[in-house]
C-alpha atoms as a PDB file:
ATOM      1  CA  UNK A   1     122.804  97.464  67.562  1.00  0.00           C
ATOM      2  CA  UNK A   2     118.950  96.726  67.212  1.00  0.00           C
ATOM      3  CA  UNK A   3     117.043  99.589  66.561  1.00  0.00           C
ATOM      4  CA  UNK A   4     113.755  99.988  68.790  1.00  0.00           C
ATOM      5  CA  UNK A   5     111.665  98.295  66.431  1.00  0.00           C
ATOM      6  CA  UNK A   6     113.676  95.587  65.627  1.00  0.00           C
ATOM      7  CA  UNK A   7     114.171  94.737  68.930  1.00  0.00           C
ATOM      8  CA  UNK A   8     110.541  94.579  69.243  1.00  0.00           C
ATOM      9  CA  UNK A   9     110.316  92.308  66.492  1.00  0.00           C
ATOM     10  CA  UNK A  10     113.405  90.576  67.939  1.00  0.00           C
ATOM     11  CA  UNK A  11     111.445  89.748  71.134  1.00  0.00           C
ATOM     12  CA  UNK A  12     107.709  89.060  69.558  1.00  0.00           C
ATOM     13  CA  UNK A  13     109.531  86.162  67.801  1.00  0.00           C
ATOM     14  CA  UNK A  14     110.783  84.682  70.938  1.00  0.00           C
ATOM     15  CA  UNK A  15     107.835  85.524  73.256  1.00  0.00           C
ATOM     16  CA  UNK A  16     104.891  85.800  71.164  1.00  0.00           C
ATOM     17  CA  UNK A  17     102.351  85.206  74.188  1.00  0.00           C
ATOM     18  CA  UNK A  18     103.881  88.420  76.145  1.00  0.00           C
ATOM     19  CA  UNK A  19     103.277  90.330  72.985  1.00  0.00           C
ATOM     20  CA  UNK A  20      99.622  89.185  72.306  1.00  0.00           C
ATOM     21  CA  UNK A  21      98.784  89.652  75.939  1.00  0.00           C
ATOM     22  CA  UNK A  22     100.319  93.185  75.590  1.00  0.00           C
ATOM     23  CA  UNK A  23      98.196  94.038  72.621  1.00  0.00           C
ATOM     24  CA  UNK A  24      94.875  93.336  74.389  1.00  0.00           C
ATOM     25  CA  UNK A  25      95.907  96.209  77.479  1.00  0.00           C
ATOM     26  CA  UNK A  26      95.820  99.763  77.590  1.00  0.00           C
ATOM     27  CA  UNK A  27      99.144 101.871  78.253  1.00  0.00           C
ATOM     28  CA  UNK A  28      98.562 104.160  80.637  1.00  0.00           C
ATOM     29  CA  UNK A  29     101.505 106.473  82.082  1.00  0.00           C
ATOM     30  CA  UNK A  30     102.294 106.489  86.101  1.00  0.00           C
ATOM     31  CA  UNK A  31     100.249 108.997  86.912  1.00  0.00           C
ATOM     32  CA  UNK A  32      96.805 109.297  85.493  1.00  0.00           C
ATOM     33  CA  UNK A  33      92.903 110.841  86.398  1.00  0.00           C
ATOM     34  CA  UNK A  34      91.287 108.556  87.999  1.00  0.00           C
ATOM     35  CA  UNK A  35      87.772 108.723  88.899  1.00  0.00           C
ATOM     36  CA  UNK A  36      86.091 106.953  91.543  1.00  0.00           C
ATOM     37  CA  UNK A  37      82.738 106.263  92.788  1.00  0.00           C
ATOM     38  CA  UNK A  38      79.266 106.165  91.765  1.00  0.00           C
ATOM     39  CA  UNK A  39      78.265 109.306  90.736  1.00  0.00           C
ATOM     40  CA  UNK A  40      82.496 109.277  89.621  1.00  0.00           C
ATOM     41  CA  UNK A  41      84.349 111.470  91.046  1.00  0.00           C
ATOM     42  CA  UNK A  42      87.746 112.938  89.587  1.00  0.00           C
ATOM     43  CA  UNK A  43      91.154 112.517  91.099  1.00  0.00           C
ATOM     44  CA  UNK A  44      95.050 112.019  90.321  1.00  0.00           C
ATOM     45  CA  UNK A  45      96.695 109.049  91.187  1.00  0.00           C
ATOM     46  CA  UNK A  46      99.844 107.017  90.597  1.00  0.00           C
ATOM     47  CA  UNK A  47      99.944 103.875  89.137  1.00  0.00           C
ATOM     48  CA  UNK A  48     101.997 101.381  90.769  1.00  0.00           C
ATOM     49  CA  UNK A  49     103.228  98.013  89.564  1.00  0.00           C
ATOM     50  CA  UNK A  50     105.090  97.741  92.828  1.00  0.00           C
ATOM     51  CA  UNK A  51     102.357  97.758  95.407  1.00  0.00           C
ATOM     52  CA  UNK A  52     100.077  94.900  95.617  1.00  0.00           C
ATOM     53  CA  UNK A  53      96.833  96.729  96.519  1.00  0.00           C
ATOM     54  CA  UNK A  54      95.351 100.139  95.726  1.00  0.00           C
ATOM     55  CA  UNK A  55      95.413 102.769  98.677  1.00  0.00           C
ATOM     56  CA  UNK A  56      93.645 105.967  99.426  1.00  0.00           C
ATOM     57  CA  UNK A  57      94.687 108.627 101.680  1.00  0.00           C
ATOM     58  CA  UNK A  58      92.358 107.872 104.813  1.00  0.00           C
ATOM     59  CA  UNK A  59      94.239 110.087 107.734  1.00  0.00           C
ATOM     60  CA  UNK A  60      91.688 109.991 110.515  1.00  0.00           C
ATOM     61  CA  UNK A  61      89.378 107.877 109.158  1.00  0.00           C
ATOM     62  CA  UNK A  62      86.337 106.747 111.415  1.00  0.00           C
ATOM     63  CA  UNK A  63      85.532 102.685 112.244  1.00  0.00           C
ATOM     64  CA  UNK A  64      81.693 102.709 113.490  1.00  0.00           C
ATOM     65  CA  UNK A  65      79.063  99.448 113.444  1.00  0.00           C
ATOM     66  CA  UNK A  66      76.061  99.881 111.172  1.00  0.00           C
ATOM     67  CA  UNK A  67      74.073  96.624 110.776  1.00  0.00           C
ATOM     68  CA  UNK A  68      75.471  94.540 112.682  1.00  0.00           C
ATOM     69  CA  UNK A  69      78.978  95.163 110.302  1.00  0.00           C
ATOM     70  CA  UNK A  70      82.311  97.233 110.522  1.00  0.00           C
ATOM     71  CA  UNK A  71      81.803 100.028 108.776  1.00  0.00           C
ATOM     72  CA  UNK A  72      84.984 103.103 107.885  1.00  0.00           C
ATOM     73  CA  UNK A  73      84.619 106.969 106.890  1.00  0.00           C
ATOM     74  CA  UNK A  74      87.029 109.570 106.127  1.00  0.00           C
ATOM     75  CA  UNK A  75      87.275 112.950 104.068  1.00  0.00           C
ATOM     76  CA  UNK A  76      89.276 112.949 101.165  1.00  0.00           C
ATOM     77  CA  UNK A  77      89.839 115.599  98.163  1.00  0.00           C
ATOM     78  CA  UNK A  78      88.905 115.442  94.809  1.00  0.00           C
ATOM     79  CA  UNK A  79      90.952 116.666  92.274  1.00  0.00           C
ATOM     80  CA  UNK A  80      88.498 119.540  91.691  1.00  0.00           C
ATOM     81  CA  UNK A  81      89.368 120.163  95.047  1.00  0.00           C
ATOM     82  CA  UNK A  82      85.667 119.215  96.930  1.00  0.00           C
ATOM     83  CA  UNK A  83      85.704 117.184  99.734  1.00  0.00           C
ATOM     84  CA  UNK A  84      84.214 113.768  99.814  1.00  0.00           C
ATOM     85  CA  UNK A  85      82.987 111.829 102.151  1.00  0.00           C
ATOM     86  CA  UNK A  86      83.443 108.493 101.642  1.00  0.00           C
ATOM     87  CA  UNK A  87      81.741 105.646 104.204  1.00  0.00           C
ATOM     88  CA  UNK A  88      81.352 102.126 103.261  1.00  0.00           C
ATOM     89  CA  UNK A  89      82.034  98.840 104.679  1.00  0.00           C
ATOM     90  CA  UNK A  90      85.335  97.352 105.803  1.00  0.00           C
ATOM     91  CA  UNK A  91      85.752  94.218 103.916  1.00  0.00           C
ATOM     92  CA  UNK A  92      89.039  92.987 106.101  1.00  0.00           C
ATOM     93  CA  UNK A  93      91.974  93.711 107.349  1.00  0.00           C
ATOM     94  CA  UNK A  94      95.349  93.748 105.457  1.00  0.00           C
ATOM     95  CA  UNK A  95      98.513  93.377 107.221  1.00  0.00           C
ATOM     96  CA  UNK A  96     101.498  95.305 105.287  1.00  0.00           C
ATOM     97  CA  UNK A  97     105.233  94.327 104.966  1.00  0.00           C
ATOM     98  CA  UNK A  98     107.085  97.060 103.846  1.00  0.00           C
ATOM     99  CA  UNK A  99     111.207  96.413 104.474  1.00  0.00           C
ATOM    100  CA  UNK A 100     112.963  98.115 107.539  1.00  0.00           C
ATOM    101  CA  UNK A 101     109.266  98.625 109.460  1.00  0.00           C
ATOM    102  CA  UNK A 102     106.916  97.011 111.989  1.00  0.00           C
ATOM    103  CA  UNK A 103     104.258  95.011 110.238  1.00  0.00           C
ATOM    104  CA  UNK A 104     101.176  97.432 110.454  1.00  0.00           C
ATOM    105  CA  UNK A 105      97.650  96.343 109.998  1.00  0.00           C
ATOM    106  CA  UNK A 106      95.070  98.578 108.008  1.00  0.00           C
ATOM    107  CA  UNK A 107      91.313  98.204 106.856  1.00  0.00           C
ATOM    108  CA  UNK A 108      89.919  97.563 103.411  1.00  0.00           C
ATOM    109  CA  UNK A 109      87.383  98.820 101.313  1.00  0.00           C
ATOM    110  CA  UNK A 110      86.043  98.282  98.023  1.00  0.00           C
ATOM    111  CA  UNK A 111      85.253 100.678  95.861  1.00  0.00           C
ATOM    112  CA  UNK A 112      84.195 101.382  91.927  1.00  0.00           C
ATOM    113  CA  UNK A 113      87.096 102.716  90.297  1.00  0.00           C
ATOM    114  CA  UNK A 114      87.445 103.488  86.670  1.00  0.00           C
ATOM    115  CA  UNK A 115      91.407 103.980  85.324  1.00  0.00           C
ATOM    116  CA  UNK A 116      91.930 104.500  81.331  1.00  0.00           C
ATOM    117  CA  UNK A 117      88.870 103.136  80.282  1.00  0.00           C
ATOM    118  CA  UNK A 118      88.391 100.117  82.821  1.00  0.00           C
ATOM    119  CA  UNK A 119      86.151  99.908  85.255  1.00  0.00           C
ATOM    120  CA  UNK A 120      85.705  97.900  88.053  1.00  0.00           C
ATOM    121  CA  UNK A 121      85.171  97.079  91.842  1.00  0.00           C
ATOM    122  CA  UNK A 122      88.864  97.283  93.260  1.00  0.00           C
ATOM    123  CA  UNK A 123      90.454  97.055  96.830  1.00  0.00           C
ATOM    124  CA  UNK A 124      91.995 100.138  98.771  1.00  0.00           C
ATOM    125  CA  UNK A 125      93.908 100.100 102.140  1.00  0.00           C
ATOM    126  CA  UNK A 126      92.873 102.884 103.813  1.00  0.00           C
ATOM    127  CA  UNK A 127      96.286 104.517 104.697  1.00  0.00           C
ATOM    128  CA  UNK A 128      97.784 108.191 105.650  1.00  0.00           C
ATOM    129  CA  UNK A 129      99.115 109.559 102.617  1.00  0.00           C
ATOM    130  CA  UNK A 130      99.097 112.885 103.713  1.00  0.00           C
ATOM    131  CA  UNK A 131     102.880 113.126 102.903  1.00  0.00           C
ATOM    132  CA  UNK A 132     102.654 111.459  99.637  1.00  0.00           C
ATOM    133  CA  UNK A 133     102.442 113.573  96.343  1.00  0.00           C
ATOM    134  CA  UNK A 134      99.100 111.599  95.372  1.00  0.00           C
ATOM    135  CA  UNK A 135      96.065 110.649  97.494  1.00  0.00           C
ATOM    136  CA  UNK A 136      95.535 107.501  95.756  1.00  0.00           C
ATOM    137  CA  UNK A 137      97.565 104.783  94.679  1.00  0.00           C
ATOM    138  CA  UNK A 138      96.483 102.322  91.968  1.00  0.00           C
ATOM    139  CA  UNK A 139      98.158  99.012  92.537  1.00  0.00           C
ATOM    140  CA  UNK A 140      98.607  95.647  90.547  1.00  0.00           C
ATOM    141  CA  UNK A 141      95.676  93.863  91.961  1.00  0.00           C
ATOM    142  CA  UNK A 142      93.414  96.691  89.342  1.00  0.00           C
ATOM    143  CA  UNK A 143      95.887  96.794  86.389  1.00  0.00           C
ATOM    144  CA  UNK A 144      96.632  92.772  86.263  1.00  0.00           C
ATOM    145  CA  UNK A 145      95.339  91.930  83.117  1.00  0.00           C
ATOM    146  CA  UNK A 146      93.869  95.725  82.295  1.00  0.00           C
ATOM    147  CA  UNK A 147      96.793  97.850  81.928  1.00  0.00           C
ATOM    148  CA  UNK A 148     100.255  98.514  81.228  1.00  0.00           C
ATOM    149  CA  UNK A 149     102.071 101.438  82.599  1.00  0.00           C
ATOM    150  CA  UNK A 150     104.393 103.654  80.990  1.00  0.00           C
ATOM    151  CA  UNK A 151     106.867 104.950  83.804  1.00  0.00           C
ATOM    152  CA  UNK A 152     108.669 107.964  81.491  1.00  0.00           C
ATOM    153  CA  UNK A 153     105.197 109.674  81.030  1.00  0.00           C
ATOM    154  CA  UNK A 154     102.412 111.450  83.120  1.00  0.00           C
ATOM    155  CA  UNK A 155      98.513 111.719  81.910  1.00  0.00           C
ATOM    156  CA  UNK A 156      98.606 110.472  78.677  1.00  0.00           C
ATOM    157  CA  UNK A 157      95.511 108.703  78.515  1.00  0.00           C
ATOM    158  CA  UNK A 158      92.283 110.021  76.888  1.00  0.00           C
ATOM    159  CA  UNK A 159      89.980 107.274  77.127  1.00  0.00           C
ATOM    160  CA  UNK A 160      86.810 108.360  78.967  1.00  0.00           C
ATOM    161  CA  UNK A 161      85.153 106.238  81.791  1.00  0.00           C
ATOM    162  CA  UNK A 162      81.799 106.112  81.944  1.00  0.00           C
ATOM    163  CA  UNK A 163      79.784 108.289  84.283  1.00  0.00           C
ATOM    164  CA  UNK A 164      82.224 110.751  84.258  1.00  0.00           C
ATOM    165  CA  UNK A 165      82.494 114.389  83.530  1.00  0.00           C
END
Protein backbone atom coordinates (compact mmCIF):
# COMPACT_ATOMS: atom_id res chain seq x y z
CA UNK A 1 0.00 0.00 0.00
CA UNK A 2 1.19 3.62 -1.00
CA UNK A 3 1.92 5.65 1.76
CA UNK A 4 0.38 9.32 1.63
CA UNK A 5 3.27 10.74 0.07
CA UNK A 6 3.92 8.35 -2.36
CA UNK A 7 0.68 8.41 -3.55
CA UNK A 8 1.13 12.00 -4.03
CA UNK A 9 4.08 11.46 -5.97
CA UNK A 10 2.22 8.55 -7.61
CA UNK A 11 -0.41 10.99 -8.96
CA UNK A 12 1.95 14.27 -9.76
CA UNK A 13 3.58 11.86 -12.27
CA UNK A 14 0.42 11.09 -14.01
CA UNK A 15 -1.33 14.49 -13.68
CA UNK A 16 1.28 16.99 -13.40
CA UNK A 17 -1.10 19.99 -14.54
CA UNK A 18 -3.63 19.20 -11.47
CA UNK A 19 -0.63 19.38 -9.26
CA UNK A 20 0.89 22.70 -10.60
CA UNK A 21 -2.53 24.26 -10.63
CA UNK A 22 -2.85 23.05 -6.97
CA UNK A 23 0.38 24.64 -5.95
CA UNK A 24 -0.60 28.15 -7.12
CA UNK A 25 -4.11 28.03 -4.56
CA UNK A 26 -4.55 28.50 -1.06
CA UNK A 27 -6.08 25.59 1.21
CA UNK A 28 -8.51 26.85 3.15
CA UNK A 29 -10.75 24.49 5.50
CA UNK A 30 -14.83 24.49 5.11
CA UNK A 31 -15.45 26.90 7.33
CA UNK A 32 -13.41 30.02 7.52
CA UNK A 33 -13.65 34.16 8.63
CA UNK A 34 -14.66 35.81 6.05
CA UNK A 35 -14.84 39.43 5.83
CA UNK A 36 -16.90 41.40 3.63
CA UNK A 37 -17.37 44.84 2.54
CA UNK A 38 -15.66 48.03 2.28
CA UNK A 39 -14.77 49.12 5.44
CA UNK A 40 -14.54 44.78 5.88
CA UNK A 41 -16.52 43.46 8.03
CA UNK A 42 -15.93 40.02 9.92
CA UNK A 43 -18.05 36.94 9.60
CA UNK A 44 -18.03 32.94 9.51
CA UNK A 45 -18.91 31.19 6.59
CA UNK A 46 -18.76 27.80 4.90
CA UNK A 47 -17.05 27.10 1.97
CA UNK A 48 -18.80 25.16 -0.52
CA UNK A 49 -17.54 23.39 -3.62
CA UNK A 50 -21.07 22.17 -4.12
CA UNK A 51 -23.03 25.33 -4.63
CA UNK A 52 -22.49 27.31 -7.67
CA UNK A 53 -22.89 30.83 -6.22
CA UNK A 54 -22.16 32.47 -2.87
CA UNK A 55 -25.32 33.25 -0.61
CA UNK A 56 -26.01 35.44 2.33
CA UNK A 57 -28.68 35.12 4.78
CA UNK A 58 -31.19 37.92 3.47
CA UNK A 59 -34.64 36.87 5.47
CA UNK A 60 -36.82 39.89 4.84
CA UNK A 61 -34.82 41.67 2.73
CA UNK A 62 -36.29 44.95 1.10
CA UNK A 63 -36.53 45.49 -3.08
CA UNK A 64 -36.97 49.47 -3.51
CA UNK A 65 -36.07 51.70 -6.94
CA UNK A 66 -33.29 54.24 -6.49
CA UNK A 67 -32.18 55.78 -9.82
CA UNK A 68 -34.11 54.57 -12.00
CA UNK A 69 -32.56 50.75 -10.82
CA UNK A 70 -33.66 47.75 -8.53
CA UNK A 71 -32.13 48.19 -5.60
CA UNK A 72 -32.21 45.23 -2.20
CA UNK A 73 -31.56 45.78 1.72
CA UNK A 74 -31.56 43.55 4.57
CA UNK A 75 -29.94 43.26 8.18
CA UNK A 76 -27.52 40.75 8.68
CA UNK A 77 -24.98 39.89 11.71
CA UNK A 78 -21.50 40.14 11.87
CA UNK A 79 -19.57 37.78 13.55
CA UNK A 80 -18.79 40.36 16.27
CA UNK A 81 -22.30 40.21 16.56
CA UNK A 82 -23.29 44.09 15.10
CA UNK A 83 -25.83 44.39 12.76
CA UNK A 84 -25.26 45.51 9.25
CA UNK A 85 -27.10 46.96 6.96
CA UNK A 86 -26.36 46.08 3.75
CA UNK A 87 -28.23 47.94 0.50
CA UNK A 88 -26.88 47.79 -2.91
CA UNK A 89 -28.07 47.06 -6.27
CA UNK A 90 -29.68 43.90 -7.62
CA UNK A 91 -27.61 42.81 -10.46
CA UNK A 92 -30.28 39.90 -11.68
CA UNK A 93 -32.16 37.35 -10.87
CA UNK A 94 -31.00 33.69 -10.35
CA UNK A 95 -33.32 30.91 -10.67
CA UNK A 96 -32.24 27.82 -8.29
CA UNK A 97 -32.58 24.01 -8.93
CA UNK A 98 -32.14 22.26 -5.94
CA UNK A 99 -33.52 18.30 -6.33
CA UNK A 100 -37.03 17.34 -4.87
CA UNK A 101 -38.20 21.37 -4.88
CA UNK A 102 -40.03 23.99 -6.97
CA UNK A 103 -37.59 26.04 -8.95
CA UNK A 104 -37.42 29.34 -6.83
CA UNK A 105 -36.15 32.58 -8.13
CA UNK A 106 -33.92 34.95 -5.89
CA UNK A 107 -32.00 38.35 -6.42
CA UNK A 108 -28.30 38.99 -6.76
CA UNK A 109 -25.87 41.19 -5.47
CA UNK A 110 -22.34 41.81 -5.72
CA UNK A 111 -20.31 42.41 -3.15
CA UNK A 112 -16.34 42.76 -2.08
CA UNK A 113 -15.47 39.75 -0.33
CA UNK A 114 -12.08 38.79 0.89
CA UNK A 115 -11.62 34.72 1.85
CA UNK A 116 -7.89 33.49 2.88
CA UNK A 117 -6.11 36.14 1.41
CA UNK A 118 -8.18 36.79 -1.92
CA UNK A 119 -10.08 39.42 -2.59
CA UNK A 120 -12.52 40.19 -4.94
CA UNK A 121 -16.02 41.36 -6.25
CA UNK A 122 -18.17 38.04 -5.92
CA UNK A 123 -21.94 37.15 -6.44
CA UNK A 124 -24.45 36.33 -3.50
CA UNK A 125 -28.12 35.11 -3.78
CA UNK A 126 -29.82 36.72 -1.30
CA UNK A 127 -31.53 33.73 0.48
CA UNK A 128 -33.13 32.82 4.12
CA UNK A 129 -30.58 31.08 5.94
CA UNK A 130 -31.98 31.64 9.10
CA UNK A 131 -31.98 27.82 9.74
CA UNK A 132 -28.58 27.24 8.45
CA UNK A 133 -25.54 27.03 10.92
CA UNK A 134 -23.73 29.91 8.82
CA UNK A 135 -25.08 33.18 7.38
CA UNK A 136 -22.97 33.05 4.43
CA UNK A 137 -22.06 30.58 2.03
CA UNK A 138 -18.95 30.87 -0.17
CA UNK A 139 -19.51 29.01 -3.38
CA UNK A 140 -17.33 27.85 -6.44
CA UNK A 141 -17.93 30.80 -8.61
CA UNK A 142 -15.21 32.79 -5.68
CA UNK A 143 -12.84 29.82 -5.03
CA UNK A 144 -12.47 28.66 -8.94
CA UNK A 145 -9.06 29.23 -9.50
CA UNK A 146 -8.34 30.90 -5.77
CA UNK A 147 -8.78 28.19 -3.39
CA UNK A 148 -8.87 24.74 -2.37
CA UNK A 149 -10.86 23.53 0.50
CA UNK A 150 -9.99 21.18 3.07
CA UNK A 151 -13.36 19.43 4.22
CA UNK A 152 -11.77 17.53 7.62
CA UNK A 153 -10.79 21.01 9.09
CA UNK A 154 -12.44 24.31 10.38
CA UNK A 155 -10.50 27.91 10.48
CA UNK A 156 -7.25 27.07 9.63
CA UNK A 157 -6.29 29.88 7.66
CA UNK A 158 -4.18 32.86 8.90
CA UNK A 159 -3.67 34.87 5.97
CA UNK A 160 -4.94 38.43 6.57
CA UNK A 161 -7.14 40.37 4.01
CA UNK A 162 -6.60 43.66 3.60
CA UNK A 163 -8.69 46.30 5.31
CA UNK A 164 -9.40 44.16 7.95
CA UNK A 165 -9.11 44.13 11.66
Amino acid sequence: MLSRLGFSLFLGLLCPATIAAAANKTVASYIETIWLGTPAVRFTAKLDTGARTSSINAAGYERFMKEGKTFVRFNITSAGGETIVIETAQTRTAVIRRAGTVLETRPVIDLLVCVAGHSARSEFTLADRTGMAYQLLIGRNFLKDRILVDSEKSQTVRTPCADAD
